[in-house]
Protein backbone atom coordinates (compact mmCIF):
# COMPACT_ATOMS: atom_id res chain seq x y z
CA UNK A 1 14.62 -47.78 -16.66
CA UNK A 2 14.14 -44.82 -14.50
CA UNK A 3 11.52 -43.24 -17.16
CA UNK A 4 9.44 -46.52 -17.54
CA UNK A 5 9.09 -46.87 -13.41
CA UNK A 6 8.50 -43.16 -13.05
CA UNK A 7 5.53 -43.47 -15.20
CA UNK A 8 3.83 -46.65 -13.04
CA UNK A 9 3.49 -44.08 -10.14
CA UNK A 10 2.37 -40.84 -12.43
CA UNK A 11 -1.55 -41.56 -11.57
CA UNK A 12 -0.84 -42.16 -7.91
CA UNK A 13 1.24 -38.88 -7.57
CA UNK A 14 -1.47 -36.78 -9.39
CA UNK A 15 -3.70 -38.16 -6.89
CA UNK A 16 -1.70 -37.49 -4.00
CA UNK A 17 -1.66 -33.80 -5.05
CA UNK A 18 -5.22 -33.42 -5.86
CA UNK A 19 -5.81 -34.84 -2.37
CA UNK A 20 -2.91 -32.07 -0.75
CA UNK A 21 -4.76 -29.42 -2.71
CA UNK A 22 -8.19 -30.24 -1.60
CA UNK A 23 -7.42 -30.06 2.30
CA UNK A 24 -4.39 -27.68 2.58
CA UNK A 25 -2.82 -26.64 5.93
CA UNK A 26 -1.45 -23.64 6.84
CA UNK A 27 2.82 -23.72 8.68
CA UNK A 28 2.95 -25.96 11.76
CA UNK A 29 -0.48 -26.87 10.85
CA UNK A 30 0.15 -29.30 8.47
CA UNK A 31 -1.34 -32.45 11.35
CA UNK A 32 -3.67 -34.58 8.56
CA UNK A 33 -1.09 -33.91 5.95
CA UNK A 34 1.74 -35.52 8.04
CA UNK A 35 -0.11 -38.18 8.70
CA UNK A 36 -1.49 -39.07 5.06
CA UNK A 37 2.81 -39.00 4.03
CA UNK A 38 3.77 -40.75 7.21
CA UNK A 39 1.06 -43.71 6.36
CA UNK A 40 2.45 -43.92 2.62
CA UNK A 41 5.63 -43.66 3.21
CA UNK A 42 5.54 -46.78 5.79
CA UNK A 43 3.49 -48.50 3.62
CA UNK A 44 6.10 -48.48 0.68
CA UNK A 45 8.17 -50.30 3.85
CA UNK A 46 10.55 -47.07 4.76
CA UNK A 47 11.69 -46.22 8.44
CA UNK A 48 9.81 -42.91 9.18
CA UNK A 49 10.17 -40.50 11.76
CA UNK A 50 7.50 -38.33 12.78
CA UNK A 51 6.70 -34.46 14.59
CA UNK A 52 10.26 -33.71 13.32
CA UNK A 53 10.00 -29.42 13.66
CA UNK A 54 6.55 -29.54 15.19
CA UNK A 55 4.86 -31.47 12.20
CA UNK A 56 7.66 -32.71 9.52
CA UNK A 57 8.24 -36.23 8.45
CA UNK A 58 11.14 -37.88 7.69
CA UNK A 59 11.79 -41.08 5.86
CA UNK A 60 14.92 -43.05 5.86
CA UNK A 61 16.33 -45.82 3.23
CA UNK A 62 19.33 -47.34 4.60
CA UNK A 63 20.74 -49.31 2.22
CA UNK A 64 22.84 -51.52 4.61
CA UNK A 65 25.92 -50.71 2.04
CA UNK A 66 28.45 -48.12 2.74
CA UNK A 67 27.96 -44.58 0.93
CA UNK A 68 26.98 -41.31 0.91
CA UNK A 69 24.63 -39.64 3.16
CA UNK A 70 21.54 -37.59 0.78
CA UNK A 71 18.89 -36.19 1.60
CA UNK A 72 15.87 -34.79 -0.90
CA UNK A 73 13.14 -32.41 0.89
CA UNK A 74 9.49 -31.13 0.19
CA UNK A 75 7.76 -28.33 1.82
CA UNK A 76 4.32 -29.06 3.35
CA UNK A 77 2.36 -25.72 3.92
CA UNK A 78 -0.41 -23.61 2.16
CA UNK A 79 -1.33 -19.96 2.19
CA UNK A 80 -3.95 -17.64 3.55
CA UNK A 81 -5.39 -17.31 0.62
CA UNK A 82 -9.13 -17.71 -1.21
CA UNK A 83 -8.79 -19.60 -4.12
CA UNK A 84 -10.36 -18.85 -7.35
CA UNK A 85 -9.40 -21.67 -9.22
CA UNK A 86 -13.15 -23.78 -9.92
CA UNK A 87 -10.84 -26.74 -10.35
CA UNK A 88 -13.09 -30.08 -9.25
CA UNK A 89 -10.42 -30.57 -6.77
CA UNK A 90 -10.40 -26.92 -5.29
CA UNK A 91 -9.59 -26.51 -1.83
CA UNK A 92 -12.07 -27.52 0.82
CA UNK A 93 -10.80 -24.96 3.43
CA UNK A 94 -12.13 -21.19 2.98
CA UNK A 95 -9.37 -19.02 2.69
CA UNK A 96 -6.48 -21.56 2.62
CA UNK A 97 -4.56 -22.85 -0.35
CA UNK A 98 -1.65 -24.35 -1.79
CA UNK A 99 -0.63 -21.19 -4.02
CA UNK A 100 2.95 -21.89 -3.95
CA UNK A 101 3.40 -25.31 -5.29
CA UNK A 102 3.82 -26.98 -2.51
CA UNK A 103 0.84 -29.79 -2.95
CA UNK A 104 3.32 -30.96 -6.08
CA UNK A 105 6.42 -31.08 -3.97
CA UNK A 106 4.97 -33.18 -1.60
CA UNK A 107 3.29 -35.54 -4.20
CA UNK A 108 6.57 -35.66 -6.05
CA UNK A 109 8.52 -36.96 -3.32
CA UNK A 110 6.18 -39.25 -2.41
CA UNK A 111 6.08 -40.50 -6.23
CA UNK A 112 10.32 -40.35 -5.79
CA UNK A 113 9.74 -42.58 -2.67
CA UNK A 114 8.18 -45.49 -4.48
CA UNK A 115 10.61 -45.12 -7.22
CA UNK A 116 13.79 -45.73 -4.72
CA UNK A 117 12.01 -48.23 -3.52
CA UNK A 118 12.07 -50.58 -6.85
CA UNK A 119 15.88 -49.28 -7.29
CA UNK A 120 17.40 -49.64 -4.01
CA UNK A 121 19.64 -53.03 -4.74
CA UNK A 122 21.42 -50.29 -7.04
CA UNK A 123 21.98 -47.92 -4.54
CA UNK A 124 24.69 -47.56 -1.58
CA UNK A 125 24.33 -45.10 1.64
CA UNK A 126 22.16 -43.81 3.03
CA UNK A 127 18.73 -41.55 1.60
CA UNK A 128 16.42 -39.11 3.66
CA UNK A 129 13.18 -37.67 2.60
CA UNK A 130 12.44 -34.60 4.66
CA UNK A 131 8.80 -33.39 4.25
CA UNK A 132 9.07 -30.03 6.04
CA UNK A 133 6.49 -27.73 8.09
CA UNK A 134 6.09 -24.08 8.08
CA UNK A 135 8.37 -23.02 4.97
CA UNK A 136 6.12 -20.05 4.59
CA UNK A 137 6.02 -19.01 8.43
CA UNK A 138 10.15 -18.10 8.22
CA UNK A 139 11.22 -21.19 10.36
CA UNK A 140 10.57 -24.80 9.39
CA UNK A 141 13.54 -25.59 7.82
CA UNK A 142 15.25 -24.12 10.90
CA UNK A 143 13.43 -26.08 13.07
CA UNK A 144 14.11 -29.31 11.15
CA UNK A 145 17.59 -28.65 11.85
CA UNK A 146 17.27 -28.17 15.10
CA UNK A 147 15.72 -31.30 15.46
CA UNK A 148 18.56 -33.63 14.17
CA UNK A 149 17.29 -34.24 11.26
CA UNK A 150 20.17 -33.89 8.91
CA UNK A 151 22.33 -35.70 11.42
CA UNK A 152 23.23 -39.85 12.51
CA UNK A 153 23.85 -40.02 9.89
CA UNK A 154 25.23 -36.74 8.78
CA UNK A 155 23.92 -35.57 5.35
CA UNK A 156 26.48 -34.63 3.42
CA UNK A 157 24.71 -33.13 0.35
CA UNK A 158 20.27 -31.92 0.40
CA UNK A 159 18.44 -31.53 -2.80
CA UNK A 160 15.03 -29.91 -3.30
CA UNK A 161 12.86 -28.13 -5.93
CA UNK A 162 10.29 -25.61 -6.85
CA UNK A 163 7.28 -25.63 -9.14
CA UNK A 164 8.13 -22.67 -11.73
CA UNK A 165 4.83 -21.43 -13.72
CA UNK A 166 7.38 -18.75 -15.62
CA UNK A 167 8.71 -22.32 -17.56
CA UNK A 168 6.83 -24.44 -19.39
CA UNK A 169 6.42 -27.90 -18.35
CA UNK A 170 9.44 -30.08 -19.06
CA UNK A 171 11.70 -27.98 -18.90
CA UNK A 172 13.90 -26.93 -15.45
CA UNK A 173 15.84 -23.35 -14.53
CA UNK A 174 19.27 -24.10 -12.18
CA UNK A 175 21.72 -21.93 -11.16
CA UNK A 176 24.60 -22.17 -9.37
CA UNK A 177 25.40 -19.88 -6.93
CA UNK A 178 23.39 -17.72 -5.69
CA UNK A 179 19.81 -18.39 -6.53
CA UNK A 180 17.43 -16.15 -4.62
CA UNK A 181 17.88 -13.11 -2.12
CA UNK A 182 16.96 -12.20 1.57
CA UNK A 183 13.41 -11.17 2.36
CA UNK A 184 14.16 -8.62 6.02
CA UNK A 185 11.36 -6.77 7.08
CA UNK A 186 12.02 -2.96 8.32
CA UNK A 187 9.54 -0.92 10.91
CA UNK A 188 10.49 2.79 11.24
CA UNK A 189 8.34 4.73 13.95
CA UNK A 190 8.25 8.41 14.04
CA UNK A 191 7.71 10.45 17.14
CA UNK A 192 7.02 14.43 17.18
CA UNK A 193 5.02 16.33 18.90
CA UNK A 194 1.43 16.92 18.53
CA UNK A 195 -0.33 20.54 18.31
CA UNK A 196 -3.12 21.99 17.09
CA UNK A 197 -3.15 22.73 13.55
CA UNK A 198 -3.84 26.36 14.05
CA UNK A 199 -0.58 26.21 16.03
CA UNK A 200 1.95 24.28 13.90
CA UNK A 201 4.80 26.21 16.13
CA UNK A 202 3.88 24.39 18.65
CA UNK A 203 4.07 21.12 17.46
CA UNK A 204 6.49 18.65 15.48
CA UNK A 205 4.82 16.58 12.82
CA UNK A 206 5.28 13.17 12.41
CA UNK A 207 4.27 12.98 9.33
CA UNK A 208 6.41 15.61 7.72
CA UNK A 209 9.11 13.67 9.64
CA UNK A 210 8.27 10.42 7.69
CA UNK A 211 8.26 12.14 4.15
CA UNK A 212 11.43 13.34 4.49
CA UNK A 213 12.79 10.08 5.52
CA UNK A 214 11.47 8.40 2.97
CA UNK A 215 12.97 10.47 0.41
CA UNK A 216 16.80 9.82 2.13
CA UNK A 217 15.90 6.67 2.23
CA UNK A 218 15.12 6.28 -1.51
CA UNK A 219 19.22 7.38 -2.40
CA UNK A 220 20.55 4.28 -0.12
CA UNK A 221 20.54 1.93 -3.57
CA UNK A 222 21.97 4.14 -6.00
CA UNK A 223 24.77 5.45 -3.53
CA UNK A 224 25.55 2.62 -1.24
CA UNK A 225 25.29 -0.19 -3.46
CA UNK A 226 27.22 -1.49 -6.64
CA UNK A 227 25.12 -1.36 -9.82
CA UNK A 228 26.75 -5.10 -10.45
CA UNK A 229 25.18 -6.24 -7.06
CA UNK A 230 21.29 -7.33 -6.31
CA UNK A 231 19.80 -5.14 -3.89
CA UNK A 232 16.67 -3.46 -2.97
CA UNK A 233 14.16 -1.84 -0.57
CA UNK A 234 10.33 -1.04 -1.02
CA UNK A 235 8.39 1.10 1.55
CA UNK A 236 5.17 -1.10 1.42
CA UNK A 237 3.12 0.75 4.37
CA UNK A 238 2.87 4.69 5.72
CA UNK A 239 0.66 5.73 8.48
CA UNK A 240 -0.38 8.94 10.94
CA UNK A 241 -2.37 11.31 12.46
CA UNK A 242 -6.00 10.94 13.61
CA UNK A 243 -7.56 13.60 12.73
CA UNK A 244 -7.37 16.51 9.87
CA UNK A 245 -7.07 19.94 12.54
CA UNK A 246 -4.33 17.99 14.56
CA UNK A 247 -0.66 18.24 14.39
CA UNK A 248 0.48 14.12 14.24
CA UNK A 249 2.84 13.48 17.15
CA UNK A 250 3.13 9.83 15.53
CA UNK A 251 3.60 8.04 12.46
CA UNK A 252 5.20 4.34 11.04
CA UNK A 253 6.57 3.10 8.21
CA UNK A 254 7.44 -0.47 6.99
CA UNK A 255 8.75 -2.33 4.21
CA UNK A 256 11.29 -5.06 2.77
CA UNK A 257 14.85 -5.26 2.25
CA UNK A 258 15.66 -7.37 -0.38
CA UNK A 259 19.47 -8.61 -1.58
CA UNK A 260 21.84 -11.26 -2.37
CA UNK A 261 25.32 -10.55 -0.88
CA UNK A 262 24.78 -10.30 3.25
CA UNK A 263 27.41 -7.02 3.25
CA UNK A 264 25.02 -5.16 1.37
CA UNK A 265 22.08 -6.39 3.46
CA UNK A 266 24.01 -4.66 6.65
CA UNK A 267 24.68 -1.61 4.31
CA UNK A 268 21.21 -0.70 4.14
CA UNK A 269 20.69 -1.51 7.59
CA UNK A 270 23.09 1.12 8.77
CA UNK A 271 21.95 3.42 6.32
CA UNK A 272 18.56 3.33 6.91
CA UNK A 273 19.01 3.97 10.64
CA UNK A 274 21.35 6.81 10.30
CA UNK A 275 18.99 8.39 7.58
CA UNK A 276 16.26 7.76 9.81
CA UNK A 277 17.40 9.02 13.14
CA UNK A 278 19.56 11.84 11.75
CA UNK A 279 16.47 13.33 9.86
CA UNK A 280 13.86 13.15 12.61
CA UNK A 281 16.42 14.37 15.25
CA UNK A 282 17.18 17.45 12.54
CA UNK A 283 12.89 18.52 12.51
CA UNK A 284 13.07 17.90 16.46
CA UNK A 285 11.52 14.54 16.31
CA UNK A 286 12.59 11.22 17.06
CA UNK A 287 12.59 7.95 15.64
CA UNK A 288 13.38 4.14 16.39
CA UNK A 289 14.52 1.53 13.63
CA UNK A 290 13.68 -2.33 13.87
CA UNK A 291 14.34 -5.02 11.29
CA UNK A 292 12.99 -8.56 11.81
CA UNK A 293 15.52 -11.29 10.05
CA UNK A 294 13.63 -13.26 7.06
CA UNK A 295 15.34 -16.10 4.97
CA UNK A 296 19.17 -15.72 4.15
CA UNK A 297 19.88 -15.95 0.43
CA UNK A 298 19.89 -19.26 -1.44
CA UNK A 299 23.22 -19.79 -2.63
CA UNK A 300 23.33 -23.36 -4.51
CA UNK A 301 26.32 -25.56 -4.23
CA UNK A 302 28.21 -25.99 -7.82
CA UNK A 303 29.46 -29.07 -7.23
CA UNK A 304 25.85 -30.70 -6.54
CA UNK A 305 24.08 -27.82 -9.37
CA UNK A 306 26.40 -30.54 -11.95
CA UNK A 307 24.22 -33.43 -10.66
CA UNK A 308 21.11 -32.11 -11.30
CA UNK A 309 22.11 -30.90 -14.27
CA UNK A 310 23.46 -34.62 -15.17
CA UNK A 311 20.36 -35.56 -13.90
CA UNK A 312 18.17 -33.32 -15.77
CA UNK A 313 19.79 -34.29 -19.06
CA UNK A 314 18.90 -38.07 -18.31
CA UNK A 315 15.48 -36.89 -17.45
CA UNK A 316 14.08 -34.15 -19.59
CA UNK A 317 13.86 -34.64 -23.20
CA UNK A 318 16.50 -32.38 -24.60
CA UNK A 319 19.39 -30.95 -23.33
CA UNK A 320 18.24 -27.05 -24.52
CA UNK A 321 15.23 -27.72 -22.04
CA UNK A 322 17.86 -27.23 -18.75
CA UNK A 323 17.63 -23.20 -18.51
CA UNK A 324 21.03 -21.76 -16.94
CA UNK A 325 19.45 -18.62 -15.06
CA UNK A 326 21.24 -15.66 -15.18
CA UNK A 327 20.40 -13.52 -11.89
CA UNK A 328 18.88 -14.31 -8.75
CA UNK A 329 15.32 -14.18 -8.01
CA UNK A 330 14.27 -11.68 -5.84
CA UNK A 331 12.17 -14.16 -3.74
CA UNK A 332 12.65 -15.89 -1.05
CA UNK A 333 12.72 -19.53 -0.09
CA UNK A 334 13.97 -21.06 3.76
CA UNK A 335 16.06 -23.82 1.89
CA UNK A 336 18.68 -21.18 2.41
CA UNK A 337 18.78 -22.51 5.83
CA UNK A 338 19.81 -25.90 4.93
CA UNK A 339 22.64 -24.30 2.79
CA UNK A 340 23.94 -22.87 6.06
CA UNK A 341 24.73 -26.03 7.20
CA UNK A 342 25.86 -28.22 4.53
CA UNK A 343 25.89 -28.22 0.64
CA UNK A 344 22.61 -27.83 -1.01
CA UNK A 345 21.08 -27.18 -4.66
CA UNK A 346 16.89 -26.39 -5.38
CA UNK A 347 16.19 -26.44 -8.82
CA UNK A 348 12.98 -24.93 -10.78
CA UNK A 349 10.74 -27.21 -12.29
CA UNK A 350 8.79 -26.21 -15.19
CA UNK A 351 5.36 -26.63 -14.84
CA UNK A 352 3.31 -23.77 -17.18
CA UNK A 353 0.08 -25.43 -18.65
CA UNK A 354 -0.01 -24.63 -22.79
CA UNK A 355 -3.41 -23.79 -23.43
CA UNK A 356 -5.00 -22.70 -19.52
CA UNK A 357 -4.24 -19.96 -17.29
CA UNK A 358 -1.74 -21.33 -14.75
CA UNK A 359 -1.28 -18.18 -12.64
CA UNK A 360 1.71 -17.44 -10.70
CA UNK A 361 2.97 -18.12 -7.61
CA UNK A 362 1.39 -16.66 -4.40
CA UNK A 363 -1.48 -16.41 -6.56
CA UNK A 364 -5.49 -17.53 -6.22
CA UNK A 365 -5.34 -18.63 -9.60
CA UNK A 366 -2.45 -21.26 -9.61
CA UNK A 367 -3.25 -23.58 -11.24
CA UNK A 368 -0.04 -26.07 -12.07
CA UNK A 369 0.32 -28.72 -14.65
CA UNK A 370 -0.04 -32.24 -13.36
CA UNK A 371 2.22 -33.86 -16.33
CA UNK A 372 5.20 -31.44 -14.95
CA UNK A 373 5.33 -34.06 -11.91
CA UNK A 374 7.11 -36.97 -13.94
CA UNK A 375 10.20 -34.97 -14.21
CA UNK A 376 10.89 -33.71 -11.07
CA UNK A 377 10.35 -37.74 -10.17
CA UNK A 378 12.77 -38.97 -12.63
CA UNK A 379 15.70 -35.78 -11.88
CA UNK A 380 15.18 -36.84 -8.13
CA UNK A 381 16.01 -40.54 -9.15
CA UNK A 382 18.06 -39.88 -11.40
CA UNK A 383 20.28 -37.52 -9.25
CA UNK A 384 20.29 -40.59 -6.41
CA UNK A 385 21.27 -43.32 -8.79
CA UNK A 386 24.41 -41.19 -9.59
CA UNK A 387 25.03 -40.05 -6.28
CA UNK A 388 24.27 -43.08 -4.10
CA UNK A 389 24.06 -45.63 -7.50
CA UNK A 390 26.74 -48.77 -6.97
């Protein structure tokens, strides 16, 4: 049943996306695209909330019956970045794109709308549809929270997904636990004292400083860390000096710490600013450590990873096509934030085009696979019909 409805509403969610890829919007920018959901979703007869976060929509099916309280969410932004694509329905807006997937999420959801829609006598409780702002800008979800969204009712359980070029289309990856790591960023600034360079006595340089930091830094993983934990650091960004006959009295460094388990995350922290100061202070220097919070780690719920995979088996054509992955990603995605207040699972959803480059993520070339979209409609039904189903 769920298949045969799914595929009335395949043409008008491919068209949906080609329309969000066409006229992207960068985070908290996303004004036209609110308002083309908003419209549809009040057109399929839900109660919608608007400028939830700044720009987010939300979309509420209240079944009048007594249940559970779920909620499903799509990101909404795009990237700064040029895209190289040639696709007919390339974006309009120079140097803005959605790179990330996020033009299917939002065309999914909408597609998962109209599906509840035709099922809703089957369903009990309560369902929200959050379409979220700024999930690139290291906030929206936050601020969606902040706003009330997951609250009167009280969600009890939030579901969400990612377009995954790595897998081919019809298949998904899920894992439970955690799923992806923290993204911090780290500024080091180096003070010495500048000199000519005919008078290095005289003078303390920064730069020397810096190298020397950077190699303590570079033993922090291997002797702080377990070798059966997820952790890492990459100095992305050096800089110095002025000119070539002066001594550098100045220099910066800067970079991203990236791990799973928050007591590592504070290991390196400490250990990066002792290294840091410790060092400088030892040449006669000085130097100041900042680190700017990014995401905390996804860390999927095991109770709700089961539904989707339930789900998922209802949904995809064979059971081998669910992947179980076996470590966390690396990346970084702000439905970690939504974790941090109640139970929450994001799944990957395969969507690798067979015979045409589909790029990767963050990429100018991405380049997704339309037919990928049915599934991720039919696991989001399918996941409410077992949840919420009578």
């Amino acid at each position: 049943m769920i298949n045969d409805i799914v595929e009335k509403y395949v043409p008008h969610v491919i068209e949906y996306r080609r329309r969000f890829h066409q006229l992207p919007e960068l985070s908290f920018e996303e004004f036209e695209t609110s308002e083309f959901i908003a419209e549809k979703l009040k057109e399929l007869g839900y109660s919608v909330r608007t400028n939830i976060g700044g720009t987010g929509v939300m979309a509420v099916l209240d079944t009048g019956r007594p249940g559970p309280v779920i909620a499903f969410r799509a990101d909404m932004d795009a990237l700064p970045i040029m895209e190289e694509t040639d696709l007919p329905y390339d974006s309009r807006r120079v140097g803005v794109m959605h790179a990330c997937g996020h033009d299917g999420h939002m065309a999914i959801l909408l597609g998962t709308a109209a599906v509840l829609m035709e099922i809703r006598d089957q369903l009990t409780g309560v369902i929200k549809l959050i379409f979220q702002p700024g999930e690139e800008a290291n906030g929206g979800a936050r601020c969606i929270i902040n706003d009330g969204a997951l609250r009167d009712p009280d969600v009890s359980g939030i579901y969400a997904l990612h377009m995954m070029p790595d897998l081919p289309t019809g298949t998904i990856g899920v894992k439970s636990g955690y799923m992806t790591a923290t993204d911090d960023e780290f500024y080091i600034k180096v003070h010495g004292r500048e000199a000519h360079s005919s008078e290095p006595e005289a003078g303390v340089n920064a730069i020397t400083i810096a190298s020397q930091i950077v190699m303590g830094l570079n033993t922090i993983i291997g002797a702080n860390i377990s070798p059966f934990d997820v952790g890492t650091f990459s100095i992305c960004k050096i800089s110095g000096g002025d000119a070539i006959n002066v001594i550098p009295n100045y220099a910066e460094m800067s970079g991203m710490i990236r791990c799973v388990e928050a007591k590592n995350k504070q290991t390196i922290r400490d250990k990066m600013t002792a290294i840091a100061e410790s060092t400088a202070a030892g040449f006669g220097g000085s130097a100041e450590v900042e680190f700017i919070q990014g995401f905390p780690a996804v860390n999927n719920d095991a109770r709700l990873t089961v539904n989707v995979m339930d789900a998922a088996e209802k949904s995809l054509e064979h059971k081998d096509d669910i992947v179980v992955i076996q470590r966390p990603h690396l990346g970084s995605e702000d439905f970690a934030y939504y974790q941090e207040e109640l139970p929450g699972v994001i799944f990957m959803l395969g969507c690798r085009q067979e015979d045409v480059e589909t790029g990767s993520l963050h990429s100018a070339i991405l380049n997704i696979d339309e037919g990928s979209f049915r599934y991720g409609m039919r696991i989001f039904a399918n996941i409410a019909l077992d949840v919420c189903g009578k």
